[in-house]
Protein backbone atom coordinates (compact mmCIF):
# COMPACT_ATOMS: atom_id res chain seq x y z
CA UNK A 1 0.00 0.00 0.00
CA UNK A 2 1.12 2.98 -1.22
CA UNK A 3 2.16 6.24 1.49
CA UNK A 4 -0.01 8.65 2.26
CA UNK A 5 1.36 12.41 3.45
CA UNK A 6 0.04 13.50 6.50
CA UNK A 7 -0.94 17.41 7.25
CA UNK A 8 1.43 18.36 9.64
CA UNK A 9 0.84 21.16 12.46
CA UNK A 10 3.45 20.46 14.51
CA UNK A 11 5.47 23.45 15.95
CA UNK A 12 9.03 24.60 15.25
CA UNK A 13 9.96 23.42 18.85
CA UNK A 14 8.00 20.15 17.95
CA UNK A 15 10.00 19.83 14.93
CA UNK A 16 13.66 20.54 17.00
CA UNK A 17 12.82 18.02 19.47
CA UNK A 18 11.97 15.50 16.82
CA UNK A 19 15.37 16.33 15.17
CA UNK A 20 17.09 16.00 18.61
CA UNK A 21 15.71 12.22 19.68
CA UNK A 22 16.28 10.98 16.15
CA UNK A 23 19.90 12.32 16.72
CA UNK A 24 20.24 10.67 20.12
CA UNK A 25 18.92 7.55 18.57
CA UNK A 26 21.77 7.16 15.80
CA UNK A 27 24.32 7.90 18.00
CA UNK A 28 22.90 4.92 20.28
CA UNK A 29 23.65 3.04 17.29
CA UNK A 30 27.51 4.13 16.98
CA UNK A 31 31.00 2.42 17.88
CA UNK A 32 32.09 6.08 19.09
CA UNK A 33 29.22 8.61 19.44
CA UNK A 34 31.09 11.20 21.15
CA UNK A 35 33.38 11.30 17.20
CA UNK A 36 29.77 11.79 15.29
CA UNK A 37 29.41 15.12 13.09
CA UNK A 38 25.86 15.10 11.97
CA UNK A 39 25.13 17.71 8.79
CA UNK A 40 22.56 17.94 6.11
CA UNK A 41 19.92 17.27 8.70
CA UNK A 42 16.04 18.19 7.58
CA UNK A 43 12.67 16.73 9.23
CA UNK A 44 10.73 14.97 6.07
CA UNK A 45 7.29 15.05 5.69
CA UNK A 46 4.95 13.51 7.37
CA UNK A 47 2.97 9.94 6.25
CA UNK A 48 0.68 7.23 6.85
CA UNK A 49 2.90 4.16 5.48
CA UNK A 50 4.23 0.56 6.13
CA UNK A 51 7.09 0.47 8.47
CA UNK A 52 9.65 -2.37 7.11
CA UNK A 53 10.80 -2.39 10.95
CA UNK A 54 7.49 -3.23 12.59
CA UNK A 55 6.52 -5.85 10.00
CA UNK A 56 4.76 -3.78 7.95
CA UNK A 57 1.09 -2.08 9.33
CA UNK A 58 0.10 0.87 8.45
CA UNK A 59 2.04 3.61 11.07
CA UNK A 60 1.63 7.15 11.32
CA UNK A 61 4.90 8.82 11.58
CA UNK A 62 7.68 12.01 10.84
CA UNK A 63 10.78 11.24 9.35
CA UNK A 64 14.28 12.94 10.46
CA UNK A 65 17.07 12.43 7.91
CA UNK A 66 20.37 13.56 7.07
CA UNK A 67 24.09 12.28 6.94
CA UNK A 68 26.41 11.05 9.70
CA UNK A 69 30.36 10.98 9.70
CA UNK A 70 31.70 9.05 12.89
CA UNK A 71 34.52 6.98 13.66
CA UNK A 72 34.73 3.17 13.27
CA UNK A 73 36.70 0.56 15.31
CA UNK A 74 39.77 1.12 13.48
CA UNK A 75 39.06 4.83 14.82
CA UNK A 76 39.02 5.98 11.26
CA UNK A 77 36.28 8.36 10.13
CA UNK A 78 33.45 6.24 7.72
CA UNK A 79 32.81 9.45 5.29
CA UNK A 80 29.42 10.76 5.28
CA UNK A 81 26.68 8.12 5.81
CA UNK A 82 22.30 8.72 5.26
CA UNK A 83 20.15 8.10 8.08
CA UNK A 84 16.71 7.97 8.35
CA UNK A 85 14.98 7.61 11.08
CA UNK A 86 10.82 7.96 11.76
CA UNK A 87 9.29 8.69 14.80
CA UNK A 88 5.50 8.26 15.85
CA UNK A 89 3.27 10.98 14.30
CA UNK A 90 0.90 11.58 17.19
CA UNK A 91 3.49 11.82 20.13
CA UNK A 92 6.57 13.04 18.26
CA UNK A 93 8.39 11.18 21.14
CA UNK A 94 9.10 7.79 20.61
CA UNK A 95 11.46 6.43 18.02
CA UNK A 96 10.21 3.40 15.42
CA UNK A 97 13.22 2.67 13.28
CA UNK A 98 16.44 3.80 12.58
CA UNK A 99 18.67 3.36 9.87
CA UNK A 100 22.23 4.32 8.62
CA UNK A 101 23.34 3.50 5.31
C-alpha cells in the first residue's frame, strides 16, 4: 500500500525536538558517538505508510534524515553516511526505526 502524506501542524519546537531524539537515537547506534558530526539534517514530511521495521502495518509517523560521519573501530572516520529515522506521528516522542546506510 502505497504512502499517504500526512498534514502536519506540529510546531518549530515540535519539529527541534523530533530532530534532537532521532539524533540521540543514531548515536545509540555508533561504535564512538562522542566522534559523530551530523550535517545535512532536515525533518521529512509527514505519512501514513508501512514500516519495514514493525513488519509492515500501516504507522503514522515524521521522518528525520540527514548524513552522519563518525569513527569506526579502526578509529578511522566512515565518510558521510544517510540516516533515516521515523518517529510516531501523534506523540513526536518515541522512536520506530532507525537506519544508517
Amino acid at each position: 500500500q502505497p504512502a499517504r502524506q500526512l498534514k502536519d501542524d506540529a510546531t518549530e519546537e515540535t519539529k527541534a525536538r523530533t530532530v534532537e531524539l532521532c539524533k540521540a537515537a543514531v548515536l545509540a547506534r555508533l561504535k564512538d558517538p562522542e566522534s559523530a558530526r551530523f550535517s545535512g539534517i532536515s525533518r521529512s514530511n509527514s505519512l501514513e505508510r508501512p514500516l519495514p521495521a514493525l513488519n509492515g502495518p500501516l504507522v503514522k509517523t515524521s521522518g528525520v534524515n540527514g548524513y552522519i560521519n563518525a569513527k569506526n573501530s579502526m578509529g578511522g572516520y566512515t565518510g558521510d553516511k544517510m540516516f533515516f529515522c521515523s518517529v510516531d506521528f501523534a506523540t513526536e516522542a518515541k522512536v520506530l526505526d532507525v537506519s544508517i546506510n
